[in-house]
PDB file of N, CA and C in Angstrom:
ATOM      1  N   UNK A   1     -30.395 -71.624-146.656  1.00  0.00           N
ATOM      2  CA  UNK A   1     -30.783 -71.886-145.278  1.00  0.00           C
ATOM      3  C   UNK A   1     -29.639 -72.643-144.614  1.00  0.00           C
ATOM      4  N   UNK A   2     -29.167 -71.986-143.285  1.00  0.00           N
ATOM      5  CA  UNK A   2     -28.105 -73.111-142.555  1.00  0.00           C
ATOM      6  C   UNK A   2     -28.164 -74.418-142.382  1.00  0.00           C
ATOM      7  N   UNK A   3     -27.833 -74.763-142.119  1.00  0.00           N
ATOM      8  CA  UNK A   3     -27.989 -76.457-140.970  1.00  0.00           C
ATOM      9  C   UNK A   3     -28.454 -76.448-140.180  1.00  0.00           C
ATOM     10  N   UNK A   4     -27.956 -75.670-139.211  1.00  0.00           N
ATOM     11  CA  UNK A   4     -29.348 -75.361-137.992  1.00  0.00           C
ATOM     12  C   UNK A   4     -30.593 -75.233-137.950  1.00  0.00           C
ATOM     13  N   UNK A   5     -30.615 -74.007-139.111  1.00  0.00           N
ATOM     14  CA  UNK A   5     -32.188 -73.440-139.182  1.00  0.00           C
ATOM     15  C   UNK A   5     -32.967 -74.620-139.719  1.00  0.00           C
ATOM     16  N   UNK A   6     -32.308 -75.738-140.460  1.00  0.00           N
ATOM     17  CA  UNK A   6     -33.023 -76.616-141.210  1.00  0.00           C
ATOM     18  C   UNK A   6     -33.206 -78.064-140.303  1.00  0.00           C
ATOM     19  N   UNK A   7     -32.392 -77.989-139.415  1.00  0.00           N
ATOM     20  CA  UNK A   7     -32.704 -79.024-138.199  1.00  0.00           C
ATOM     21  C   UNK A   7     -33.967 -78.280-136.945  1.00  0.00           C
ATOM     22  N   UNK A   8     -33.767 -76.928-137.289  1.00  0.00           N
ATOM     23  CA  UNK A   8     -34.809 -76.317-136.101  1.00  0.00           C
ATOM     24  C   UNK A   8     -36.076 -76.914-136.514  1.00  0.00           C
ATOM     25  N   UNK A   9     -36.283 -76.581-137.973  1.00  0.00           N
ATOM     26  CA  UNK A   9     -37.671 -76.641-138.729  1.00  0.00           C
ATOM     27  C   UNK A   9     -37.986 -78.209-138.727  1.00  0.00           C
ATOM     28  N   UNK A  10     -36.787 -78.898-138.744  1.00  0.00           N
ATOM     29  CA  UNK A  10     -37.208 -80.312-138.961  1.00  0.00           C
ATOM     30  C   UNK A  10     -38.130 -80.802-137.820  1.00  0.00           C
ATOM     31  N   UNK A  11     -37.527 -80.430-136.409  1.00  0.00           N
ATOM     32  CA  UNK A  11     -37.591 -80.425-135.051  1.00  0.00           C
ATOM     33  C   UNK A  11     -39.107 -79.886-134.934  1.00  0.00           C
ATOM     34  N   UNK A  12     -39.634 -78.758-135.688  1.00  0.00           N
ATOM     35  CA  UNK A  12     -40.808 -77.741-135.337  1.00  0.00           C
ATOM     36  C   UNK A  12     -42.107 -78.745-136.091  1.00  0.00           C
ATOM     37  N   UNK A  13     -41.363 -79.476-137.243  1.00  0.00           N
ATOM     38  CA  UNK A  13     -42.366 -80.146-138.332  1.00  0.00           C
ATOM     39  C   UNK A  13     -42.848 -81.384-137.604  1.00  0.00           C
ATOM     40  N   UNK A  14     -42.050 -82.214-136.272  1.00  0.00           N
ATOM     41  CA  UNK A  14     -42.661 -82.681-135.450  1.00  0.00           C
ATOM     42  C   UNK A  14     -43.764 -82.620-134.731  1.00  0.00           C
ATOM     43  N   UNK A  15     -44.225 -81.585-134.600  1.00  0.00           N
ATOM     44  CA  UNK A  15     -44.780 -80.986-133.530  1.00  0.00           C
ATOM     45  C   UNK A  15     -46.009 -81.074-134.149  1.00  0.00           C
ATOM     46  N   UNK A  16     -46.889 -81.237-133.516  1.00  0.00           N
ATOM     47  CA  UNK A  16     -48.652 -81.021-133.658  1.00  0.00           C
ATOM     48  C   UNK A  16     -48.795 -80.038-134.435  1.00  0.00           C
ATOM     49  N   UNK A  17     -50.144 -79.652-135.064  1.00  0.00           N
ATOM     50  CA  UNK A  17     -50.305 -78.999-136.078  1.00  0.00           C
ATOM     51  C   UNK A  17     -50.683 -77.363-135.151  1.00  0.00           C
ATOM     52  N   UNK A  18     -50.965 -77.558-134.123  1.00  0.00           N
ATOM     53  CA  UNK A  18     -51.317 -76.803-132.957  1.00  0.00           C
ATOM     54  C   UNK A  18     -49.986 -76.193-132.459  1.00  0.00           C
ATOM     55  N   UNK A  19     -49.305 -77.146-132.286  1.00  0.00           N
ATOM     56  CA  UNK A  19     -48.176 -76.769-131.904  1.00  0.00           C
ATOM     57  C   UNK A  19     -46.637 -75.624-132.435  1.00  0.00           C
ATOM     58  N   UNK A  20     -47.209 -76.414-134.093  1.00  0.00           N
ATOM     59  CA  UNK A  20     -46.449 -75.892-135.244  1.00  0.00           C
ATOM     60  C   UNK A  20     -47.038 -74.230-135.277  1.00  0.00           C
ATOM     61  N   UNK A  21     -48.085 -74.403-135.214  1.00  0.00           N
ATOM     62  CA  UNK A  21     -48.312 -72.465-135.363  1.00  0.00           C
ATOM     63  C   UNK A  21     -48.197 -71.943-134.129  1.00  0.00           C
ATOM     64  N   UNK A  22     -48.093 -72.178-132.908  1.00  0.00           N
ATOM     65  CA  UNK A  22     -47.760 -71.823-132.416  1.00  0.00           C
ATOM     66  C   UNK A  22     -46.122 -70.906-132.116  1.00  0.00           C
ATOM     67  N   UNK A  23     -45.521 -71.904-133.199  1.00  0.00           N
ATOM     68  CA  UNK A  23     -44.149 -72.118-132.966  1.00  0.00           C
ATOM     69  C   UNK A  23     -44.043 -70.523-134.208  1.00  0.00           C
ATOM     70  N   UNK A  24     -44.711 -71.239-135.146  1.00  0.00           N
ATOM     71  CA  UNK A  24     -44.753 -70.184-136.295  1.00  0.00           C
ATOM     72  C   UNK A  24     -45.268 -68.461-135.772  1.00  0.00           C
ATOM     73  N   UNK A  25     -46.027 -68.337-134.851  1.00  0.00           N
ATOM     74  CA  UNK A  25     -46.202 -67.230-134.542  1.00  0.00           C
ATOM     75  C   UNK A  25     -45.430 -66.443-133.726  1.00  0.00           C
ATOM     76  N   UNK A  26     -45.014 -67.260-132.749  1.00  0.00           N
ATOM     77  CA  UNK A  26     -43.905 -66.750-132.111  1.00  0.00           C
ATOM     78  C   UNK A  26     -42.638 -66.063-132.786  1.00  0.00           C
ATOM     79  N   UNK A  27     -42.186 -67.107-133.548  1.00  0.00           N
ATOM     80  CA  UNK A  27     -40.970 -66.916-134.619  1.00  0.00           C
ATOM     81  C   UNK A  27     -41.384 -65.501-135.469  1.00  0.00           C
ATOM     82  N   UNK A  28     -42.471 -65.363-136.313  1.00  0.00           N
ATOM     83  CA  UNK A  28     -42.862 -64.345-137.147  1.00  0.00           C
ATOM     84  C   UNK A  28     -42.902 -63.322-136.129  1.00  0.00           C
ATOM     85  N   UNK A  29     -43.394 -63.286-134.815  1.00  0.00           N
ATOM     86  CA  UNK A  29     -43.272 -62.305-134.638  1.00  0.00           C
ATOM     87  C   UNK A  29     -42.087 -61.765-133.706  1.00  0.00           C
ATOM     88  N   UNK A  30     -41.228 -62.249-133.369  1.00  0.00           N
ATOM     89  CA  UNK A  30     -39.674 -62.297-132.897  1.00  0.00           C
ATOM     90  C   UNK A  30     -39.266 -61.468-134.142  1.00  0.00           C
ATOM     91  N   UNK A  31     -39.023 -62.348-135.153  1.00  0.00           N
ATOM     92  CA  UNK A  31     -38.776 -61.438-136.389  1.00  0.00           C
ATOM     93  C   UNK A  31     -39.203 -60.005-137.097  1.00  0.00           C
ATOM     94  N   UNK A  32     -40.457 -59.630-136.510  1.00  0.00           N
ATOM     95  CA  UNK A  32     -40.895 -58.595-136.524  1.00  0.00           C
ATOM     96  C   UNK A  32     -40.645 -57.815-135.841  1.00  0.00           C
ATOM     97  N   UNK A  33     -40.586 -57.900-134.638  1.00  0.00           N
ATOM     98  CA  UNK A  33     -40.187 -57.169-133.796  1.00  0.00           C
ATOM     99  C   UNK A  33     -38.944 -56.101-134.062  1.00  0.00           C
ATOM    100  N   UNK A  34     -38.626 -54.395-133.123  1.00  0.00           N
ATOM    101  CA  UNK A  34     -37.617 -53.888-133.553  1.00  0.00           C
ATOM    102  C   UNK A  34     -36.347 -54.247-133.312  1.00  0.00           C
ATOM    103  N   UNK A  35     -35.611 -54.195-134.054  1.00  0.00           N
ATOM    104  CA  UNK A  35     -34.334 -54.460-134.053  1.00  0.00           C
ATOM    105  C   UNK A  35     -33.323 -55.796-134.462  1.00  0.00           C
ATOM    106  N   UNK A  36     -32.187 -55.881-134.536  1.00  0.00           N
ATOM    107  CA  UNK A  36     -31.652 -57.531-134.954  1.00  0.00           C
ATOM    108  C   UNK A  36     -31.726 -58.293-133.507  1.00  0.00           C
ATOM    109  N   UNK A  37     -31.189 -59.208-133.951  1.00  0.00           N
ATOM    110  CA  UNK A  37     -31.074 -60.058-132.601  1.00  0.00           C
ATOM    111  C   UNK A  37     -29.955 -60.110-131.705  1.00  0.00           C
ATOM    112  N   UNK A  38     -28.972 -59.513-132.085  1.00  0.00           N
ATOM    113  CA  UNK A  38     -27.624 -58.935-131.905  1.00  0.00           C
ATOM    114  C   UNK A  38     -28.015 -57.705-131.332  1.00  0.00           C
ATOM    115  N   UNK A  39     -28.637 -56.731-131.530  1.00  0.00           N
ATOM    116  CA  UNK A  39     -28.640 -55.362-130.390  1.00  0.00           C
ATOM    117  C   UNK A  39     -29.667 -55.762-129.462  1.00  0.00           C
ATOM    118  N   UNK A  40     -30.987 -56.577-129.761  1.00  0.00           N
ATOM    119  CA  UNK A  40     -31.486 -57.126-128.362  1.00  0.00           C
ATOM    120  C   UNK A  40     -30.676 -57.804-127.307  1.00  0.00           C
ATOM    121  N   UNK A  41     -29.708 -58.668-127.931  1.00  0.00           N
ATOM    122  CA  UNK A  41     -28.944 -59.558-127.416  1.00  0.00           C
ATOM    123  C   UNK A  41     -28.083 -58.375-126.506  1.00  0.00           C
ATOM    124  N   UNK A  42     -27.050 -57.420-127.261  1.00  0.00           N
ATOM    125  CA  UNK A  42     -26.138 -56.903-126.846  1.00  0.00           C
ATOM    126  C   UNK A  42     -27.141 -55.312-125.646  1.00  0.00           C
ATOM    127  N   UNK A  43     -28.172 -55.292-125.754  1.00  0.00           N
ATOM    128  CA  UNK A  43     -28.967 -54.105-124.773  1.00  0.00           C
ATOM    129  C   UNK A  43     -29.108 -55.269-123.693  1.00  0.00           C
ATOM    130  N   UNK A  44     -29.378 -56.370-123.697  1.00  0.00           N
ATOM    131  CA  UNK A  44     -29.221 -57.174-122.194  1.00  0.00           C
ATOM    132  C   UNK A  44     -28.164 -57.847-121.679  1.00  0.00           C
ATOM    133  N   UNK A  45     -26.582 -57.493-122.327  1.00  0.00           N
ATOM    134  CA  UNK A  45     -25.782 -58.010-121.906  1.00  0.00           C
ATOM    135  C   UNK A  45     -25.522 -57.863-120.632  1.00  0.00           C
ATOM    136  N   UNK A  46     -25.588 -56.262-120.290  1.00  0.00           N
ATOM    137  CA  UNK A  46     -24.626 -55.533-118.994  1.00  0.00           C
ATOM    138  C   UNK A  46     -25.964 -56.550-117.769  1.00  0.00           C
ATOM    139  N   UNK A  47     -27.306 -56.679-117.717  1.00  0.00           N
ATOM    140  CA  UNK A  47     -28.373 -57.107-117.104  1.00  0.00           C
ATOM    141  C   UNK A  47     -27.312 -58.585-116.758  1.00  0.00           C
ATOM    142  N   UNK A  48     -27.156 -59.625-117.823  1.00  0.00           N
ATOM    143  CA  UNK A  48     -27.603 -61.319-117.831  1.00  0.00           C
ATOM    144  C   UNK A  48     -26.096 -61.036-117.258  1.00  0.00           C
ATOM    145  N   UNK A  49     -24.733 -60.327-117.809  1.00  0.00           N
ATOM    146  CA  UNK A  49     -23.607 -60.356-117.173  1.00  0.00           C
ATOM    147  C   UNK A  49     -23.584 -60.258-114.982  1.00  0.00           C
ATOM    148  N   UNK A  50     -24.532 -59.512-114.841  1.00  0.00           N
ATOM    149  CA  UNK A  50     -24.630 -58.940-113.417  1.00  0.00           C
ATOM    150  C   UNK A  50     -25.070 -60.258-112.919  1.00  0.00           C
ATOM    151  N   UNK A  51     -26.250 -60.805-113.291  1.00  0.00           N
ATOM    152  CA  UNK A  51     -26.981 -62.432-112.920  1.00  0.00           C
ATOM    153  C   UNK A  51     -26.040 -63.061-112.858  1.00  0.00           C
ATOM    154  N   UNK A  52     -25.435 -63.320-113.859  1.00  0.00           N
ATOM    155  CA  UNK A  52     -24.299 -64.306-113.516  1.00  0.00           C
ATOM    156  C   UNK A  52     -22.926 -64.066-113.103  1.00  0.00           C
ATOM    157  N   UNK A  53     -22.928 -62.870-112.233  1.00  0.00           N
ATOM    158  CA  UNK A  53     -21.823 -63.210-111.537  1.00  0.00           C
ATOM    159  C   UNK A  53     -22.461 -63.031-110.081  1.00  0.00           C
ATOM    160  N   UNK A  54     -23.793 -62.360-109.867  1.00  0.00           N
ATOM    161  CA  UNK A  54     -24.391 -62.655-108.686  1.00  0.00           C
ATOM    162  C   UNK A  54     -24.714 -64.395-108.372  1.00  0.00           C
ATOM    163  N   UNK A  55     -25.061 -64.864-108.866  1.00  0.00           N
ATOM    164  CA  UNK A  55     -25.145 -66.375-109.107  1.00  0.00           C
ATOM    165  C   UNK A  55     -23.837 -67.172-108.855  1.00  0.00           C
ATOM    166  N   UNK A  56     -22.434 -66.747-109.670  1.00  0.00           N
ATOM    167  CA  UNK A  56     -21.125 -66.933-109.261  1.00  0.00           C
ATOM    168  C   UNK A  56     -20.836 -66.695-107.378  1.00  0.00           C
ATOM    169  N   UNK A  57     -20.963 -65.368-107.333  1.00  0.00           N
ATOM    170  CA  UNK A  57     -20.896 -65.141-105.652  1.00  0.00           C
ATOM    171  C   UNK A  57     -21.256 -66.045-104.884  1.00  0.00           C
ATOM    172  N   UNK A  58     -22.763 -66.601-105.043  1.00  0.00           N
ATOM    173  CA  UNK A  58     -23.712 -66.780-104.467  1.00  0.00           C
ATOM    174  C   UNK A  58     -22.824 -68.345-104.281  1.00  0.00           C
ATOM    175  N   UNK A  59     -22.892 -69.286-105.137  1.00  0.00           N
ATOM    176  CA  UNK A  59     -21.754 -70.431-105.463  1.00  0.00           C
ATOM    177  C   UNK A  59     -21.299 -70.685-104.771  1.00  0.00           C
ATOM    178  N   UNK A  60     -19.817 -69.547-105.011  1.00  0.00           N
ATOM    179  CA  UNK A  60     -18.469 -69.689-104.189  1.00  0.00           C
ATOM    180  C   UNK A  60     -18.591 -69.444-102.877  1.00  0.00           C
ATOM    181  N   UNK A  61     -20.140 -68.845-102.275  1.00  0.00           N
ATOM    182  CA  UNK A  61     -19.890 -68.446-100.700  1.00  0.00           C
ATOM    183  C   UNK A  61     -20.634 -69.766-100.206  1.00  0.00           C
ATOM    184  N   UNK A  62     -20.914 -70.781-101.025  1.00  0.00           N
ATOM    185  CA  UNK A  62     -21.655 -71.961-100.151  1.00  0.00           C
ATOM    186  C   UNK A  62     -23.114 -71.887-100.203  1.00  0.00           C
ATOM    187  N   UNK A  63     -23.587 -70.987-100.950  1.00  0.00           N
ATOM    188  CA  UNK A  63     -25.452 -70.230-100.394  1.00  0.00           C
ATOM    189  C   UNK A  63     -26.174 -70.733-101.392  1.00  0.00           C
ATOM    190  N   UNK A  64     -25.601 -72.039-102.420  1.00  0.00           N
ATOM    191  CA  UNK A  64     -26.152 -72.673-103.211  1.00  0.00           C
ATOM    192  C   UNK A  64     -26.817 -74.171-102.973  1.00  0.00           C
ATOM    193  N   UNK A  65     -27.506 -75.108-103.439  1.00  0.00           N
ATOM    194  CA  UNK A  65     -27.945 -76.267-103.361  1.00  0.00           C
ATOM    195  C   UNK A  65     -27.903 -77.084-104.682  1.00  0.00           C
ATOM    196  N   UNK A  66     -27.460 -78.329-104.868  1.00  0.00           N
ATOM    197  CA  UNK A  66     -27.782 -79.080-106.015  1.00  0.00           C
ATOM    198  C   UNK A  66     -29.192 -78.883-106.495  1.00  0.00           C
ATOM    199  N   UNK A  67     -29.490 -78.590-107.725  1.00  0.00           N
ATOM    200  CA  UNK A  67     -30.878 -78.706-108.255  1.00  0.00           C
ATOM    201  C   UNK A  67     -31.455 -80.614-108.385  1.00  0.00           C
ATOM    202  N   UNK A  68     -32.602 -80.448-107.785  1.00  0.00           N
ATOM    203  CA  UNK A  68     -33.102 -81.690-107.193  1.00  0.00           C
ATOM    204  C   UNK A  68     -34.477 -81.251-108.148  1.00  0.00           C
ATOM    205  N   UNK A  69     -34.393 -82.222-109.599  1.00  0.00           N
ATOM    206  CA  UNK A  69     -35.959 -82.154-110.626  1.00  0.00           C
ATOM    207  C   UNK A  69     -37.113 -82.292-109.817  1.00  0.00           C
ATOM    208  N   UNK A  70     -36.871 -83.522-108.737  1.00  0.00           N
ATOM    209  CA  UNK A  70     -38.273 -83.948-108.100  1.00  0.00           C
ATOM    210  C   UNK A  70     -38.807 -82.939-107.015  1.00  0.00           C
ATOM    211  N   UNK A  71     -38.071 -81.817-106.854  1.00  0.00           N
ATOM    212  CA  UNK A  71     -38.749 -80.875-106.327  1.00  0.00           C
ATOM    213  C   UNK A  71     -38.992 -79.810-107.051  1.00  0.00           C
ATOM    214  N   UNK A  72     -39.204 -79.389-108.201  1.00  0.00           N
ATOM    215  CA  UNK A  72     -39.316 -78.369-108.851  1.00  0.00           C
ATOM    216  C   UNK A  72     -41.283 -78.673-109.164  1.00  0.00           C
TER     217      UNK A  72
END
């Protein structure tokens, strides 16, 4: 097991017992799901690439605002 994966779990073993299966079901079924996580990843590249350079545009033309928490 990595380092990561073993700090994720440490992180998940926090969590309420409610919480923990929650976490656990999600995960099992991510993992189930078709394909690696690398061709999901790489079938939404050309999508998240377009967002963020519409987002870039959006920026550089001024048509942005500081994110302000207390209004969200």
């Amino acid at each position: 097991m990595t380092k990561l994966l073993e700090q994720a779990f440490a992180a998940a073993a926090r969590l309420s017992a409610e919480d923990q299966d929650a976490f656990a079901r999600a995960l099992l079924s991510d993992l189930a799901s078709e394909g690696t996580i690398d061709e999901r990843l790489a079938s939404t590249a050309g999508s998240l690439e377009q967002l963020a350079e519409e987002a870039l545009t959006e920026y550089r033309s001024g048509r942005t605002e500081p994110l302000d928490p207390e209004r969200l």
